[in-house]
C-alpha atoms as a PDB file:
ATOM      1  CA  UNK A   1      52.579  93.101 122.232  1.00  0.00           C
ATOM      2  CA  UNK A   2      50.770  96.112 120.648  1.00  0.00           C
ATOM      3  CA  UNK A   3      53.711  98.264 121.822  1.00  0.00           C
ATOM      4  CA  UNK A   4      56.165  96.047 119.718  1.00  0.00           C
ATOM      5  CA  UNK A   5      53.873  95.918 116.828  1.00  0.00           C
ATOM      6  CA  UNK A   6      53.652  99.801 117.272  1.00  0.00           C
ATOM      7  CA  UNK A   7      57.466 100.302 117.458  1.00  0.00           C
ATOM      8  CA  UNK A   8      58.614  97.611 114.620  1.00  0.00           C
ATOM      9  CA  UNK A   9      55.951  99.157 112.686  1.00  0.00           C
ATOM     10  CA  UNK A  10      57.606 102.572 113.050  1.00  0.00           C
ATOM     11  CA  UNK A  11      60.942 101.933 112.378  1.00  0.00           C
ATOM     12  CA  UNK A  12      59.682  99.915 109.539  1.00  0.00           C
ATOM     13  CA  UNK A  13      58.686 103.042 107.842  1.00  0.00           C
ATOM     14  CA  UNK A  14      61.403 105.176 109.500  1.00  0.00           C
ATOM     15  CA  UNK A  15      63.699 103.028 106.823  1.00  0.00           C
ATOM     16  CA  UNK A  16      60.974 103.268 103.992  1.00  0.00           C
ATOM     17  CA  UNK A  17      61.960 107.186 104.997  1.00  0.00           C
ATOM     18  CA  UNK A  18      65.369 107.267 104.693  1.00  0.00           C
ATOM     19  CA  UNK A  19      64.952 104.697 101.356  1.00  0.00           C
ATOM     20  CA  UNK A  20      63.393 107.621  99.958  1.00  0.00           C
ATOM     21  CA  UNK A  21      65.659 110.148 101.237  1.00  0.00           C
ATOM     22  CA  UNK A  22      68.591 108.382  99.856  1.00  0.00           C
ATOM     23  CA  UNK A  23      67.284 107.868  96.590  1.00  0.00           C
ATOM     24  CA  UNK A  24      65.919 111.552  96.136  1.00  0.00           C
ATOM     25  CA  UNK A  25      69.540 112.373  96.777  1.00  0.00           C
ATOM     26  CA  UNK A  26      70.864 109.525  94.360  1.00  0.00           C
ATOM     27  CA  UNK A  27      68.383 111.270  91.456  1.00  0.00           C
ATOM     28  CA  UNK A  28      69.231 115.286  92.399  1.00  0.00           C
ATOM     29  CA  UNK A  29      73.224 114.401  91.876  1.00  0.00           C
ATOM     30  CA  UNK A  30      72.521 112.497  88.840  1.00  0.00           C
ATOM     31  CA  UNK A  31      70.163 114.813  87.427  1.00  0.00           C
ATOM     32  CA  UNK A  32      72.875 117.892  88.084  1.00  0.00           C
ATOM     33  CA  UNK A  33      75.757 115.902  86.873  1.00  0.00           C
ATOM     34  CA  UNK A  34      73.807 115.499  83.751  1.00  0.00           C
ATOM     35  CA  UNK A  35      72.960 119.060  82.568  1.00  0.00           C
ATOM     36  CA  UNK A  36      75.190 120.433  79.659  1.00  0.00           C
ATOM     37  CA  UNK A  37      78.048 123.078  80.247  1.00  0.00           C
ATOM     38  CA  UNK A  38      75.965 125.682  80.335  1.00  0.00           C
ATOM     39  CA  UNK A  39      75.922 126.840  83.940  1.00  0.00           C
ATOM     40  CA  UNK A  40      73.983 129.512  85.936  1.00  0.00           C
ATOM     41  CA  UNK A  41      76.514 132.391  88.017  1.00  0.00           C
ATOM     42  CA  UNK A  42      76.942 131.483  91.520  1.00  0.00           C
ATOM     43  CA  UNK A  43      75.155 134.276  93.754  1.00  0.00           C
ATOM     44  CA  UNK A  44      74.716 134.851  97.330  1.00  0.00           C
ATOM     45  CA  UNK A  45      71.584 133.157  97.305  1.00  0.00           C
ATOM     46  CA  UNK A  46      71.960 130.261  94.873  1.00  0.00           C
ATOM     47  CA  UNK A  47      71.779 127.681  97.898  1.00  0.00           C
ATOM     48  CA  UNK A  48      68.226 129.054  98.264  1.00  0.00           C
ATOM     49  CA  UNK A  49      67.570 129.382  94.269  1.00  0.00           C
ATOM     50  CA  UNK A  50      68.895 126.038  92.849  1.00  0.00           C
ATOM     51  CA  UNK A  51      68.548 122.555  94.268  1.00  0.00           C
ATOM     52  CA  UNK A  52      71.719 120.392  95.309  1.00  0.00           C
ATOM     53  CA  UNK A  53      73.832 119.473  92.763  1.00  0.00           C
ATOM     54  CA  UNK A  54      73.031 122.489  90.297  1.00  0.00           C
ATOM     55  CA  UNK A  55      76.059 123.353  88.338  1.00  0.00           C
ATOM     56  CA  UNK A  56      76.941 126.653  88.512  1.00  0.00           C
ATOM     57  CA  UNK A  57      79.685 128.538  87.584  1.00  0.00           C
ATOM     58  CA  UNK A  58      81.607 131.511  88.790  1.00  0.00           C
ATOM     59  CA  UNK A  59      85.217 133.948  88.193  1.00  0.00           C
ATOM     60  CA  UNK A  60      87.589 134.865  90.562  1.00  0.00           C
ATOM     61  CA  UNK A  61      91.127 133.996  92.106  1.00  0.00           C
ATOM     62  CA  UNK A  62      91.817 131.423  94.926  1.00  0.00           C
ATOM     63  CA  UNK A  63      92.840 132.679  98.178  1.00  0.00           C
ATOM     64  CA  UNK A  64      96.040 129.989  98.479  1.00  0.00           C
ATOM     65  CA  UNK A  65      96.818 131.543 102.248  1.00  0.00           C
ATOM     66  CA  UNK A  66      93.544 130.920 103.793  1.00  0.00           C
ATOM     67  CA  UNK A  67      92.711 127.025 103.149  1.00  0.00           C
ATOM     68  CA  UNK A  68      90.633 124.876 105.044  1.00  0.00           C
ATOM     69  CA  UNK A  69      90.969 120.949 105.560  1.00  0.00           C
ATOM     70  CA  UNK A  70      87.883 118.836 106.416  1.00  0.00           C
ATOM     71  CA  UNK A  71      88.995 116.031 108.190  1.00  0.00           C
ATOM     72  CA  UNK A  72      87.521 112.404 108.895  1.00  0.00           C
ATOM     73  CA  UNK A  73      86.628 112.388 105.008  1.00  0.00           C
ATOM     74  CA  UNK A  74      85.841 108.921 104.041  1.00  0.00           C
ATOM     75  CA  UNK A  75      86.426 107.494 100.309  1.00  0.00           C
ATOM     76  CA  UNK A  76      86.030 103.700  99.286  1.00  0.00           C
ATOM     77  CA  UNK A  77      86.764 102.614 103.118  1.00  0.00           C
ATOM     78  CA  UNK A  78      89.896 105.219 103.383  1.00  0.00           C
ATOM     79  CA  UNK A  79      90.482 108.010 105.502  1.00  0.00           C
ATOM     80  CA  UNK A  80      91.588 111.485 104.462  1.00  0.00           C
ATOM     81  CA  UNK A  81      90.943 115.120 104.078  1.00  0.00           C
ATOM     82  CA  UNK A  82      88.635 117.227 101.604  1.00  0.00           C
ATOM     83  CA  UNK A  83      90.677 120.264 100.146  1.00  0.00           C
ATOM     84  CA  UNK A  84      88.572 123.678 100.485  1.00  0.00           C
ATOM     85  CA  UNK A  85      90.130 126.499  98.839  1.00  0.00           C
ATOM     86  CA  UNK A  86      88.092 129.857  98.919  1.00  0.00           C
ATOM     87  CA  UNK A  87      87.715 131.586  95.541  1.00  0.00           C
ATOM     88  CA  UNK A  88      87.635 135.511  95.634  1.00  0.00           C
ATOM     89  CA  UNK A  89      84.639 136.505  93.567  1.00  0.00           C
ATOM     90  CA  UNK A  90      85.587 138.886  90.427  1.00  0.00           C
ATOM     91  CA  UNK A  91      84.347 142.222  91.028  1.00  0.00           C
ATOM     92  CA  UNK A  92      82.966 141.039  94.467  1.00  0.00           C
ATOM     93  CA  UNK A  93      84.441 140.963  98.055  1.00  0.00           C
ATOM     94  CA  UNK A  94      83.099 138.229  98.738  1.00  0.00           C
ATOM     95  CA  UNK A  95      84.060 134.192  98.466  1.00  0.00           C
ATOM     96  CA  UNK A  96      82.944 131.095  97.509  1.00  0.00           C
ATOM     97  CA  UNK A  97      84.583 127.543  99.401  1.00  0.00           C
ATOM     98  CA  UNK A  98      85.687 125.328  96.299  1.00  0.00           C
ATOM     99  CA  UNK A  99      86.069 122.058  97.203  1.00  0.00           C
ATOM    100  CA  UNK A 100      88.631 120.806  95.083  1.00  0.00           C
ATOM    101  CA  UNK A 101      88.376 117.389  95.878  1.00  0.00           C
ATOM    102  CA  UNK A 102      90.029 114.527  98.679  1.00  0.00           C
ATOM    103  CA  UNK A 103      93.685 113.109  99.283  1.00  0.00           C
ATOM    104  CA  UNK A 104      94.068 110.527 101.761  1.00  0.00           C
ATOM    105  CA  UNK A 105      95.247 110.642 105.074  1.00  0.00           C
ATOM    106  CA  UNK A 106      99.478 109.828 105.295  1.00  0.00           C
ATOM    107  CA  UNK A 107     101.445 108.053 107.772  1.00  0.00           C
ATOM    108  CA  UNK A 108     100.473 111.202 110.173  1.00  0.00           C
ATOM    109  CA  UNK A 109      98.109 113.994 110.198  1.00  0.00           C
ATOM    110  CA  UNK A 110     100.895 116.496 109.506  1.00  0.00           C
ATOM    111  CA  UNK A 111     101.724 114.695 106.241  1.00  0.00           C
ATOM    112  CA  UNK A 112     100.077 117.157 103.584  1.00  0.00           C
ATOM    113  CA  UNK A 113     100.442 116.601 100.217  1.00  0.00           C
ATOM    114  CA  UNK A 114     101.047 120.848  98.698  1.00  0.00           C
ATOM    115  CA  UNK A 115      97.967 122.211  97.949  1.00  0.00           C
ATOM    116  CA  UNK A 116      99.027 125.382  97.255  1.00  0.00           C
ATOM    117  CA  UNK A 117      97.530 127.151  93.800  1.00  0.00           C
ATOM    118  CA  UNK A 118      98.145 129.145  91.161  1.00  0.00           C
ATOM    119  CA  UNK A 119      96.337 132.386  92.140  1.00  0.00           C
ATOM    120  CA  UNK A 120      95.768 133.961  88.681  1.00  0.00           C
ATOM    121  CA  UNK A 121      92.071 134.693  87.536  1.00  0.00           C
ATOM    122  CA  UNK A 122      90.119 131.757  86.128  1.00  0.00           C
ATOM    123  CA  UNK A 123      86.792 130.484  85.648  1.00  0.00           C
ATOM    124  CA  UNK A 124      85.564 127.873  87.736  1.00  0.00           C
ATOM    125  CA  UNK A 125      82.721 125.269  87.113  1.00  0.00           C
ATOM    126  CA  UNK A 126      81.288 122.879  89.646  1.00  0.00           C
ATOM    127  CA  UNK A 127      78.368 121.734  91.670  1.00  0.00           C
ATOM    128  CA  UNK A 128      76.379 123.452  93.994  1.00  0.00           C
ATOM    129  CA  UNK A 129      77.019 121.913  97.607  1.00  0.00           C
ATOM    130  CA  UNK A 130      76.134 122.063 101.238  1.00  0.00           C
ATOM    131  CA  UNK A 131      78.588 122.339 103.971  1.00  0.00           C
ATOM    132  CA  UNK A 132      78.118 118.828 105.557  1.00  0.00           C
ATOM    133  CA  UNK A 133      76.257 118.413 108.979  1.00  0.00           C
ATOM    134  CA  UNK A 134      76.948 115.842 111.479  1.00  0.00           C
ATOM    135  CA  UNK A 135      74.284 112.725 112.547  1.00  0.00           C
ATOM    136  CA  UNK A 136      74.542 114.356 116.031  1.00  0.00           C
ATOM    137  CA  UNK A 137      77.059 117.508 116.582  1.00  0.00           C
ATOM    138  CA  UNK A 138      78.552 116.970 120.133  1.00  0.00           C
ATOM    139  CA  UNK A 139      80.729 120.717 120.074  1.00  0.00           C
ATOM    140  CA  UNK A 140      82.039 122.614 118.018  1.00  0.00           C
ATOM    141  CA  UNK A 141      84.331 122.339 114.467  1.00  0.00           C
ATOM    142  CA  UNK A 142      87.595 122.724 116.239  1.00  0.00           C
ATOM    143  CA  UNK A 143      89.326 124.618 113.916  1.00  0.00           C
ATOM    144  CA  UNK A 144      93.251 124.208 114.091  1.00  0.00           C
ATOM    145  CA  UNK A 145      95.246 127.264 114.512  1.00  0.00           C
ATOM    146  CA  UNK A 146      97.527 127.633 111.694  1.00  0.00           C
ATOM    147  CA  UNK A 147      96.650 127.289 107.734  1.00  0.00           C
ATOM    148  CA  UNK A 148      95.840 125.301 106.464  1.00  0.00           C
ATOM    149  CA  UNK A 149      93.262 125.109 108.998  1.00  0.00           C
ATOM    150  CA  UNK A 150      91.918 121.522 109.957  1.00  0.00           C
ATOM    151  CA  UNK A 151      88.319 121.028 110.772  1.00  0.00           C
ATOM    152  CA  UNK A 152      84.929 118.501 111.266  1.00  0.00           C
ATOM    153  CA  UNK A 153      81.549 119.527 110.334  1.00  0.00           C
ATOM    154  CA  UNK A 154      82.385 123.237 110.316  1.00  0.00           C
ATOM    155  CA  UNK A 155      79.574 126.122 110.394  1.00  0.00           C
ATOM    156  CA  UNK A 156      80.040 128.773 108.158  1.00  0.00           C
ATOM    157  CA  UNK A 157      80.212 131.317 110.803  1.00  0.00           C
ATOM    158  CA  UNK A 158      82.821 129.601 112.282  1.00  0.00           C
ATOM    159  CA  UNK A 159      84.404 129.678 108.984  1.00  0.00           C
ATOM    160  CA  UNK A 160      83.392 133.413 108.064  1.00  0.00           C
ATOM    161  CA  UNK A 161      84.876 134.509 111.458  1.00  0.00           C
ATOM    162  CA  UNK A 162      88.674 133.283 110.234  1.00  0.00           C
ATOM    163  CA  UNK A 163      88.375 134.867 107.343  1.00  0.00           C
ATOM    164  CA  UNK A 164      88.533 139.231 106.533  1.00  0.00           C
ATOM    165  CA  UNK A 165      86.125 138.795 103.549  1.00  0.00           C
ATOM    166  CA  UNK A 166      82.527 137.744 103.546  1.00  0.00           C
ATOM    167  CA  UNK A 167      81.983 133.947 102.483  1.00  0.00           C
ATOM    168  CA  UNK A 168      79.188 132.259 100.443  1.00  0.00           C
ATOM    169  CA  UNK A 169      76.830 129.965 102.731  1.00  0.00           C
ATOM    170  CA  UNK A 170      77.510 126.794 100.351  1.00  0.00           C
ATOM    171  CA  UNK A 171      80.373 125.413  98.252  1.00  0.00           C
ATOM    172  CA  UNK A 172      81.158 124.562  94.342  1.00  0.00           C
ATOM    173  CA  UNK A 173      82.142 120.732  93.865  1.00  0.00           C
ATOM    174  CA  UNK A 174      85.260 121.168  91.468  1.00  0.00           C
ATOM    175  CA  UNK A 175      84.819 119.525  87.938  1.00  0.00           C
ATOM    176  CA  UNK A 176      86.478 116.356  87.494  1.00  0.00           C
ATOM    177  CA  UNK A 177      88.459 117.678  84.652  1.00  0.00           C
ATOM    178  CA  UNK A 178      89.465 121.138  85.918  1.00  0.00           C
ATOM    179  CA  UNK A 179      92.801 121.491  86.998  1.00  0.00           C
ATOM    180  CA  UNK A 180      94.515 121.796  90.356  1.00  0.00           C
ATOM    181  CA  UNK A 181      92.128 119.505  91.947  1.00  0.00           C
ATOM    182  CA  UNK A 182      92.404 116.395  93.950  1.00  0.00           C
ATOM    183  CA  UNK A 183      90.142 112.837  94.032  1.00  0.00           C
ATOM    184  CA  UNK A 184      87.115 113.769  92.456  1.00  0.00           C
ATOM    185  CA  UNK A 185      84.285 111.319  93.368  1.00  0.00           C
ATOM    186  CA  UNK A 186      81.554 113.477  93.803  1.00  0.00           C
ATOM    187  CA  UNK A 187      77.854 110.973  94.020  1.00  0.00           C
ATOM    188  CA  UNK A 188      77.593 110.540  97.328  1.00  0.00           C
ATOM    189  CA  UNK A 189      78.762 107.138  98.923  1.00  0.00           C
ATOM    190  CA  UNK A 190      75.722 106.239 100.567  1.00  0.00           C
ATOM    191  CA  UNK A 191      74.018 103.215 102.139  1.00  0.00           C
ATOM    192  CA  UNK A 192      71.614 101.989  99.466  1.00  0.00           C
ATOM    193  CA  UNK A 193      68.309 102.479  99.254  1.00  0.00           C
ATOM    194  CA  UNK A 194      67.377  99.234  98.936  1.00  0.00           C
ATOM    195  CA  UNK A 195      69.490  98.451 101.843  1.00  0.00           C
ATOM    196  CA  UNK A 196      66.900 100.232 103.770  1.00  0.00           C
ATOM    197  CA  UNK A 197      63.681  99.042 101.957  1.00  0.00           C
ATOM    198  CA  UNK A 198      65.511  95.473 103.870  1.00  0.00           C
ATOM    199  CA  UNK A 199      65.884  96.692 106.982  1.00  0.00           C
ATOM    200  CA  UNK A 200      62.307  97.753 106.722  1.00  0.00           C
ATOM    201  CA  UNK A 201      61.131  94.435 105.212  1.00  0.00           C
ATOM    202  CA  UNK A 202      62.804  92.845 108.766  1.00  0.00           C
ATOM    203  CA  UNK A 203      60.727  95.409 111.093  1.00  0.00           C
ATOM    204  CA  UNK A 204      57.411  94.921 109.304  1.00  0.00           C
ATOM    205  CA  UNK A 205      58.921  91.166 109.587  1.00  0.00           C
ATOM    206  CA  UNK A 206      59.212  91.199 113.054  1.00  0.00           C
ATOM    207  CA  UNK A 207      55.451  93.077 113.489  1.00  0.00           C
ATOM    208  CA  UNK A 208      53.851  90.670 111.970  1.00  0.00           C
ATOM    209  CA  UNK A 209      55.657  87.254 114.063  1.00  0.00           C
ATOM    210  CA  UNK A 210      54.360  89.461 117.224  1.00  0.00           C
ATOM    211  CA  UNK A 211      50.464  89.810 115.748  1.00  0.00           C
ATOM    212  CA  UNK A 212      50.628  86.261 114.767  1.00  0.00           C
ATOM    213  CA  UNK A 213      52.047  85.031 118.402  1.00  0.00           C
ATOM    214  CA  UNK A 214      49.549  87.024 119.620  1.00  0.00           C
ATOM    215  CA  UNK A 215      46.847  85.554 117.450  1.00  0.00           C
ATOM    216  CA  UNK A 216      48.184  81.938 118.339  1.00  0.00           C
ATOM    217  CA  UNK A 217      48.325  82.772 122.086  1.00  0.00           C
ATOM    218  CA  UNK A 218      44.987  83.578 122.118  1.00  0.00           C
ATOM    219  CA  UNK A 219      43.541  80.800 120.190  1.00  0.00           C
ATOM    220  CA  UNK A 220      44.557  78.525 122.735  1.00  0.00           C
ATOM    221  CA  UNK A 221      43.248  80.328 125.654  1.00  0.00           C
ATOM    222  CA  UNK A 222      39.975  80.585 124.136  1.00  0.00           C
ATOM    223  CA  UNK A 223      40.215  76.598 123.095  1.00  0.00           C
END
């Protein structure tokens, strides 16, 4: 009995954990999203300078040959792909991945909408991102062979080593209202926190029917 009290206990505030987590993320895209248009440059290091969801801004020209898909992309309970199209930094080498936002998935796989783009200079404006990490990663991205290039949960190596240019470790969330983007629905679709704060409720729950059994159990022995 103390071992279940121990373990409901535990994942009790395992949930409390991830109620907090969840909301900390809820408040860092809504406290981004909310800053006026004036925008800090995107540098190499704004992943370690800026939280998530810091809008940033930067110049260049898309690279329209070299696109990635992200694959297994879910939006309001349908499947599809996330549209990454690196952006050649103005007087830079290097590249930033610009998501420009999610189609869904067609009668097959090989049923891509065009996502070519105009490849004249422009300013882009979005939010700063991390590439997204898997619950549990199993192998590797699995990069397809041609372009555009299908992926899951790719590592930016394995991303840097397709590419003959070097390539920013995080990515700019296209504006809703910039042009040659896709589905735009940037806060994250998440299970609510107070979805957890339940779950917890039910461990703690359960903890306390095993003290009380317990409790009751030993009553009567005693008696």
């Amino acid at each position: 009995m103390a071992l279940l009290i121990v373990a409901f206990v535990s994942l009790g505030n395992w949930q409390l954990q991830r109620a907090r987590e969840k909301r900390d993320l809820l408040d860092a895209f809504d406290s981004g999203s909310a800053i006026p248009a004036a925008r800090a440059a995107a540098t190499a290091n704004a992943a370690n300078q800026y939280p998530r969801y810091t809008p940033l801004s930067a110049r260049g020209q898309f690279d329209t040959r070299h696109q990635f898909l992200l694959d297994n992309v879910v939006q309001h309970g349908q499947v599809g792909f996330y549209v990454w199209t690196p952006l050649r930094l103005e007087g830079s080498n290097a590249a930033i991945l610009i998501n420009r936002g999610w189609f869904p998935l067609g009668p097959t796989r090989g049923d891509i909408p065009p996502i070519e783009v105009d490849e004249r200079p422009r300013e882009i404006s979005g939010l700063l991102d991390r590439l997204p990490e898997p619950g549990l990663r199993l192998s590797g991205s699995g990069l397809s062979a041609e372009w555009p290039r299908v992926a899951v949960y790719p590592r930016i190596d394995e991303l840097r080593a397709v590419l003959d240019y070097p390539l920013y470790d995080y990515l700019l969330l296209l504006d809703a209202g910039a042009d040659d983007g896709f589905v735009r629905d940037w806060r994250p679709q998440l299970l609510p926190p107070r979805r957890h704060v339940g779950y917890a409720v039910q461990w703690f729950a359960f903890a306390t029917a095993v003290l009380a059994l317990f409790l009751i159990l030993s009553f009567k022995r005693e008696s």
